[in-house]
Structure formats: structure tokens, C-alpha cells
N, C-alpha and C. Protein backbone atom coordinates (compact mmCIF):
# COMPACT_ATOMS: atom_id res chain seq x y z
N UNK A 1 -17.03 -3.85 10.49
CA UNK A 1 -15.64 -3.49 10.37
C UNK A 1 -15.25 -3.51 8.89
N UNK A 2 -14.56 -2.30 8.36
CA UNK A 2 -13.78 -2.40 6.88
C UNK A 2 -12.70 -3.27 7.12
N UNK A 3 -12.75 -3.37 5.63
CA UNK A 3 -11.41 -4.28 5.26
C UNK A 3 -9.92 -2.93 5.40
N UNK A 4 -9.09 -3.37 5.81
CA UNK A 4 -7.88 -3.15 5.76
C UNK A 4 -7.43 -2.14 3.67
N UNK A 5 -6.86 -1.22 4.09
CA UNK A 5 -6.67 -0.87 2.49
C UNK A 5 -6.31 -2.16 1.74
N UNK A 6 -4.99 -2.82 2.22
CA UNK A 6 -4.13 -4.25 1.69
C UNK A 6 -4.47 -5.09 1.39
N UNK A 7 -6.08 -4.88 1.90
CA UNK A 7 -6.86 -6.61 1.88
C UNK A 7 -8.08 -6.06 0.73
N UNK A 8 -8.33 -5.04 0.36
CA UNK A 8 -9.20 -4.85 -0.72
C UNK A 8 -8.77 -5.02 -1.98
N UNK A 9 -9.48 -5.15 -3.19
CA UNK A 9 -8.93 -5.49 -4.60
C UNK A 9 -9.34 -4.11 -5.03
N UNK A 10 -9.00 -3.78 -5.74
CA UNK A 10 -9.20 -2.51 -6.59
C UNK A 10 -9.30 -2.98 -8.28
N UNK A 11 -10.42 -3.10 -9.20
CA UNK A 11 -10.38 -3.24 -10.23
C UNK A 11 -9.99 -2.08 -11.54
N UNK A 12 -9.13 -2.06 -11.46
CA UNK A 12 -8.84 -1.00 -12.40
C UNK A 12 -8.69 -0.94 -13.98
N UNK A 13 -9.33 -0.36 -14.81
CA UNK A 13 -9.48 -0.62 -16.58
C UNK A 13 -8.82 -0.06 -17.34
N UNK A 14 -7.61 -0.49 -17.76
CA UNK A 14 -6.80 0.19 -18.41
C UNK A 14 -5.74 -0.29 -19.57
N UNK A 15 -4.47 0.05 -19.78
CA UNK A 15 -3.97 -0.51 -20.84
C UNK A 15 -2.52 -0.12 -20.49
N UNK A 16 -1.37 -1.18 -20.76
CA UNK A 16 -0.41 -0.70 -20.57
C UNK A 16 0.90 -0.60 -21.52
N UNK A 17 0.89 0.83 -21.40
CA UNK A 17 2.06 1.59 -22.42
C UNK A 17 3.43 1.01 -22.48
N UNK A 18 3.88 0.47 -21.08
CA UNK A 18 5.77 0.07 -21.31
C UNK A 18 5.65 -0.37 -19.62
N UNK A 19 6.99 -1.06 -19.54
CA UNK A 19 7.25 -1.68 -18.13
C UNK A 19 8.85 -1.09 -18.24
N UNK A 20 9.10 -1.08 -16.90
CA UNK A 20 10.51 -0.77 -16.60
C UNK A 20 10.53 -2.10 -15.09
N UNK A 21 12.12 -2.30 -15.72
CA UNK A 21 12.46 -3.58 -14.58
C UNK A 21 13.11 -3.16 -13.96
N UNK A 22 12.81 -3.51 -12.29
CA UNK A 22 13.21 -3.06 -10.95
C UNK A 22 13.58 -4.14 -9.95
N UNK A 23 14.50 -3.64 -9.07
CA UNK A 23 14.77 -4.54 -7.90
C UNK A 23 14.01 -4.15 -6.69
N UNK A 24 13.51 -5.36 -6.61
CA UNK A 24 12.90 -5.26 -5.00
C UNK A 24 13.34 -4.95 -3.66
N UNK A 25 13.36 -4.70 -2.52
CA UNK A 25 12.65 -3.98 -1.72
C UNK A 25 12.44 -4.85 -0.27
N UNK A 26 12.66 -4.19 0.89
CA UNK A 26 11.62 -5.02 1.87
C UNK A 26 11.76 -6.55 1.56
N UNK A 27 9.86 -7.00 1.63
CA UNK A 27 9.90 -8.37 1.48
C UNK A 27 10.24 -8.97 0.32
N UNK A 28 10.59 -8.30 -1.14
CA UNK A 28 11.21 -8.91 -2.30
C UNK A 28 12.42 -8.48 -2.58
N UNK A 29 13.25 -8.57 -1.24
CA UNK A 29 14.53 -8.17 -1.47
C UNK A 29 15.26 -9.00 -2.14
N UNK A 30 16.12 -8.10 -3.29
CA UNK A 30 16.74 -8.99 -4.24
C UNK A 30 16.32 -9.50 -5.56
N UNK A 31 14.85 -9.72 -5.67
CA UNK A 31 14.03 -10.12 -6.68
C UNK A 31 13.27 -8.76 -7.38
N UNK A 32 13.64 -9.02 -9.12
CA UNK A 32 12.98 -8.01 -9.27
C UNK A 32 11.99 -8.06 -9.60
N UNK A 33 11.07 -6.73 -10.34
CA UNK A 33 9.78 -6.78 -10.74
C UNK A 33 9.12 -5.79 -11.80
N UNK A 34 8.38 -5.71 -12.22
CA UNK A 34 8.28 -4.85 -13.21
C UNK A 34 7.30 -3.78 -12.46
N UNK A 35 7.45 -2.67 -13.30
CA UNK A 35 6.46 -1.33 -12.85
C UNK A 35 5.88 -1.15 -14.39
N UNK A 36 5.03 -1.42 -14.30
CA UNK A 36 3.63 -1.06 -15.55
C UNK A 36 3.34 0.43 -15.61
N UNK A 37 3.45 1.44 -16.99
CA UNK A 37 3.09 2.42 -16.93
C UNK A 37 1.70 2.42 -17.24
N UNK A 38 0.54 2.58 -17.15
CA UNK A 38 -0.43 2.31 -17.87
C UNK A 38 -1.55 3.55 -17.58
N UNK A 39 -2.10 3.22 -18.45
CA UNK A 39 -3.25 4.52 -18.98
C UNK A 39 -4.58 3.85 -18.21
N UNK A 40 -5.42 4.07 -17.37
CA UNK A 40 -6.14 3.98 -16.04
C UNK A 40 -7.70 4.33 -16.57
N UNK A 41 -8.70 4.00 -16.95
CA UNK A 41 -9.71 5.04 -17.61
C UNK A 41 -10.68 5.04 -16.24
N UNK A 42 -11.24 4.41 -14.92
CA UNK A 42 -11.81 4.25 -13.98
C UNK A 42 -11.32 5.30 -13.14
N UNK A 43 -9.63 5.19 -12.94
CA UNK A 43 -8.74 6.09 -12.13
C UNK A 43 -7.84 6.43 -12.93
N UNK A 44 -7.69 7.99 -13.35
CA UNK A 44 -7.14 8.29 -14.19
C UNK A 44 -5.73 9.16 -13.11
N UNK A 45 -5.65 8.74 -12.33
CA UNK A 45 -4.80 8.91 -11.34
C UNK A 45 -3.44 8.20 -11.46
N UNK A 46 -3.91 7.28 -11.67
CA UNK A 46 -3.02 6.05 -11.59
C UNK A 46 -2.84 5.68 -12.88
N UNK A 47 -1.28 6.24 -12.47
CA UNK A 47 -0.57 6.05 -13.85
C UNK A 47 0.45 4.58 -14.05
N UNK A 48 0.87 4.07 -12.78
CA UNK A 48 1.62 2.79 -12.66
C UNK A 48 0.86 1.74 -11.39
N UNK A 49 1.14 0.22 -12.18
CA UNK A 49 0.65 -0.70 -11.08
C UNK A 49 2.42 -1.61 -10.68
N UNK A 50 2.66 -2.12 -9.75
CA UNK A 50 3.34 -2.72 -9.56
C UNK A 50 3.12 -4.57 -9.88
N UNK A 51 4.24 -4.84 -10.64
CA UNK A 51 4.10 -6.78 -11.11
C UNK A 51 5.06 -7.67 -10.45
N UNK A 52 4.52 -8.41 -9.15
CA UNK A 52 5.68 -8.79 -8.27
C UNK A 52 5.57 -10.53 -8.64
N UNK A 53 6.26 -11.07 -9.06
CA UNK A 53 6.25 -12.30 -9.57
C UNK A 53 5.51 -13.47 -8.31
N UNK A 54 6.14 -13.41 -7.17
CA UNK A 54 5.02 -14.07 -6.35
C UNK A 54 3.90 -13.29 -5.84
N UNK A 55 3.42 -12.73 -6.14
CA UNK A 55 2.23 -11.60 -5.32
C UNK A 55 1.30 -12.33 -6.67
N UNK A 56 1.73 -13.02 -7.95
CA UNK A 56 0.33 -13.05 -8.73
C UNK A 56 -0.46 -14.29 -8.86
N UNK A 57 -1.71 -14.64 -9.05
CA UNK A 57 -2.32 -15.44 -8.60
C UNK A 57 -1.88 -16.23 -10.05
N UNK A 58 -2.10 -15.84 -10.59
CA UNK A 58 -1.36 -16.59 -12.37
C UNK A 58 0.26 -16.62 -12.86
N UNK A 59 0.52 -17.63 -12.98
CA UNK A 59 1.89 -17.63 -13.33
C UNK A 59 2.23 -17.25 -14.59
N UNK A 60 1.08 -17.52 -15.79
CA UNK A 60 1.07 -16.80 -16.97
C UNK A 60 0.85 -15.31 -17.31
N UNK A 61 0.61 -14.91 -16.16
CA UNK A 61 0.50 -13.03 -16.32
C UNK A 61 2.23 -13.06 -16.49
N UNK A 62 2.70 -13.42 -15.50
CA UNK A 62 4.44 -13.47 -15.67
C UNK A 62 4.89 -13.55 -16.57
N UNK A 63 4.69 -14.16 -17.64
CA UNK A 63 5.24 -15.02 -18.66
C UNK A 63 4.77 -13.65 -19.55
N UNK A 64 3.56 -13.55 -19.57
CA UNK A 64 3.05 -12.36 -21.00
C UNK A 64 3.68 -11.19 -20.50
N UNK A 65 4.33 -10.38 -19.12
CA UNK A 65 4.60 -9.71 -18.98
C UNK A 65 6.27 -9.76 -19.52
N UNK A 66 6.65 -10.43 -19.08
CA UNK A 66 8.06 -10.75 -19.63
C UNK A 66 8.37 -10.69 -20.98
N UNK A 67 7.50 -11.15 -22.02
CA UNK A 67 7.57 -11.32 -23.30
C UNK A 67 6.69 -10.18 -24.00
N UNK A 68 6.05 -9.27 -23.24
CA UNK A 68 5.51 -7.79 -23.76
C UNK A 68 4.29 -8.28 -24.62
N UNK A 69 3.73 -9.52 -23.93
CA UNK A 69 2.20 -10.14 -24.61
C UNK A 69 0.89 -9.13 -24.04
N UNK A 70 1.37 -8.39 -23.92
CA UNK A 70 0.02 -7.34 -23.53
C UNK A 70 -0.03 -5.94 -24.36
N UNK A 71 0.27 -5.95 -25.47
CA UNK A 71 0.28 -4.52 -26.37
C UNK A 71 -0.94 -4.48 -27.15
N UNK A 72 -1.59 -3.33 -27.21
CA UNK A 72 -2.64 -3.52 -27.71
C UNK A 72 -3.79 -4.23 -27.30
N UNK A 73 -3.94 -4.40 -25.79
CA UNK A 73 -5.00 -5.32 -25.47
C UNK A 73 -5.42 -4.23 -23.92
N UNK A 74 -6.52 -4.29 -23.58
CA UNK A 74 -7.42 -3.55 -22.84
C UNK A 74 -7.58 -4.61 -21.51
N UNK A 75 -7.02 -4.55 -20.40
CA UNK A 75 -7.63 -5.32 -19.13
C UNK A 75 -8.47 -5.01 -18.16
N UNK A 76 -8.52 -5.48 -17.09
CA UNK A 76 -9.13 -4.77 -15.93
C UNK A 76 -7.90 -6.18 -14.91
N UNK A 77 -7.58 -4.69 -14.37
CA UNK A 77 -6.30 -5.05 -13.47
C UNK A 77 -6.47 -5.32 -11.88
N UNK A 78 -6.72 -6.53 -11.36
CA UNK A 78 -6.99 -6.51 -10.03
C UNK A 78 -5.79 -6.85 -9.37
N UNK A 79 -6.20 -5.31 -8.18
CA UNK A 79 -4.69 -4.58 -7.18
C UNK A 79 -5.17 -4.49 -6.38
N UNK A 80 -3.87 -4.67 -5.32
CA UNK A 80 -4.39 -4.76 -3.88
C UNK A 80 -3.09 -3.31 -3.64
N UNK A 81 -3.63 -2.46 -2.26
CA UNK A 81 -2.97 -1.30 -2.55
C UNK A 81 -1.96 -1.43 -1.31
N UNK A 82 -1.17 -1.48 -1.78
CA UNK A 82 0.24 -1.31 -0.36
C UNK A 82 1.12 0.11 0.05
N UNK A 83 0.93 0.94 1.08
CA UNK A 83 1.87 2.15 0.82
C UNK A 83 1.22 2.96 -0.26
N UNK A 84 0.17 3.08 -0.23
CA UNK A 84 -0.29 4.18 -1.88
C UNK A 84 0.24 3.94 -3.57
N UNK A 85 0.83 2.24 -3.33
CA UNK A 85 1.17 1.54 -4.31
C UNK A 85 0.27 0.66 -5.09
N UNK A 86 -0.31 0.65 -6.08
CA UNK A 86 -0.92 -0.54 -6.59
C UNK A 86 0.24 -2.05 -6.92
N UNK A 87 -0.46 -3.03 -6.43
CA UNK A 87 0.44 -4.06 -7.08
C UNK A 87 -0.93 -5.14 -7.57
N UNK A 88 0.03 -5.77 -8.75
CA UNK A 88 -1.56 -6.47 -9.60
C UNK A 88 -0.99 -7.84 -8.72
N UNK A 89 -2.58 -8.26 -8.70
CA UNK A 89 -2.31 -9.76 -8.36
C UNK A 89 -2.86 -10.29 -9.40
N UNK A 90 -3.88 -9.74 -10.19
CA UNK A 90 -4.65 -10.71 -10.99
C UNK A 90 -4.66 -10.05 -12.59
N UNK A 91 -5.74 -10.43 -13.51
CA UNK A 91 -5.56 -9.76 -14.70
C UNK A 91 -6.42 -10.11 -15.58
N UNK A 92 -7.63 -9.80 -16.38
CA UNK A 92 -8.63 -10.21 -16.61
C UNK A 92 -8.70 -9.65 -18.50
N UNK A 93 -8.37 -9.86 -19.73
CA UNK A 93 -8.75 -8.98 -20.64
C UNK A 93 -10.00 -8.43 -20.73
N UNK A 94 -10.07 -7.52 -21.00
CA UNK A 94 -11.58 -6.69 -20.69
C UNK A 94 -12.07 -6.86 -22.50
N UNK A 95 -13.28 -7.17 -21.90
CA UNK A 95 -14.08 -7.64 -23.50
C UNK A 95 -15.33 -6.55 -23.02
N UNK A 96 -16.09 -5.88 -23.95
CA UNK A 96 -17.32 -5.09 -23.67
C UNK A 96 -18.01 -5.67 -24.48
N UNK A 97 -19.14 -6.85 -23.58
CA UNK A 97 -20.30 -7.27 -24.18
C UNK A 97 -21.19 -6.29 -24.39
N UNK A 98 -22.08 -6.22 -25.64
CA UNK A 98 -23.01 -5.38 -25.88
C UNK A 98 -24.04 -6.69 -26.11
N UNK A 99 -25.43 -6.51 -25.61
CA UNK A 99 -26.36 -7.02 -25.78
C UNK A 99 -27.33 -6.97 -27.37
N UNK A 100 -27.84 -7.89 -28.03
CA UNK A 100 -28.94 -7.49 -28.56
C UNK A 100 -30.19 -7.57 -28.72
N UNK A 101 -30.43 -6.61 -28.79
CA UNK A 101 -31.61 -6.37 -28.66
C UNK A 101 -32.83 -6.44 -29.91
């Protein structure tokens, strides 16, 4: 049996350009959240992830998102997909080890 779309992570590598702040919805009614525009290089489809303050497994993604601590820095964004929505739960800076040889 597959996993459920909702229950898969989606790692996505990208970088993000600007956030716009939003009110929630449904189950975050009332609470808002940010929408990440970001540049996608894996899925170049996906142009926005959704940042729901309890949906993240780190309380400090919150904090750097709030204070625009992510400019200039390269992640890999783990999303779980709701409605054809990405929302991040997690957030990893992406470093490219090169070996030597």
C-alpha cells in the first residue's frame, strides 16, 4: 500500500525570494502564516511552499522566517503536500559536499 499524498515528504532544493503574510483557513483559522515565493531547482514547478507555525517540526525555522534569516542561503525544504499545496514542515541548509580525491 502507498502512502497517502499528506503523509509523504517531498524534498525540495531551492531558495527563497520574499514571503507574503496570510491568514489562515480551515484548521488554522485565524492564525496566520507565511507563503514563501521561492525558486525550486528539483521542481521547477513550484514556485511557493506554505509556513504554518504549528505544522513545523522546528520552532527556529519560525523565528528565521519572521526575521527574513534566510536571504541568500540555499535549502532543501521538507513538504508534505495538502490540496496541491506544499507546506514546509522541516528545513535543512543545503551544503554541496564535494569529495577529494
Amino acid at each position: 500500500m502507498t502512502k497517502a499524498r499528506n503523509e509523504y515528504i517531498y524534498q525540495l532544493i531551492g531558495r527563497i525570494n520574499s514571503k507574503n503574510r496570510r491568514v489562515g483557513k480551515q484548521e488554522y483559522q485565524g492564525t496566520y502564516y507565511y507563503q514563501l515565493n521561492i525558486t525550486c531547482e528539483n521542481k521547477p514547478k513550484v514556485e511557493k511552499i506554505m509556513a504554518f507555525p504549528l505544522a513545523l517540526e522546528n520552532e527556529a525555522i519560525w523565528e528565521k522566517i519572521e526575521n527574513t534569516d534566510y536571504l541568500d542561503k540555499k535549502y532543501t525544504f521538507f513538504c508534505k503536500n495538502y490540496r496541491g499545496s506544499y507546506r514546509l514542515i522541516n528545513w535543512e541548509e543545503f551544503t554541496n559536499h564535494v569529495q577529494a580525491t
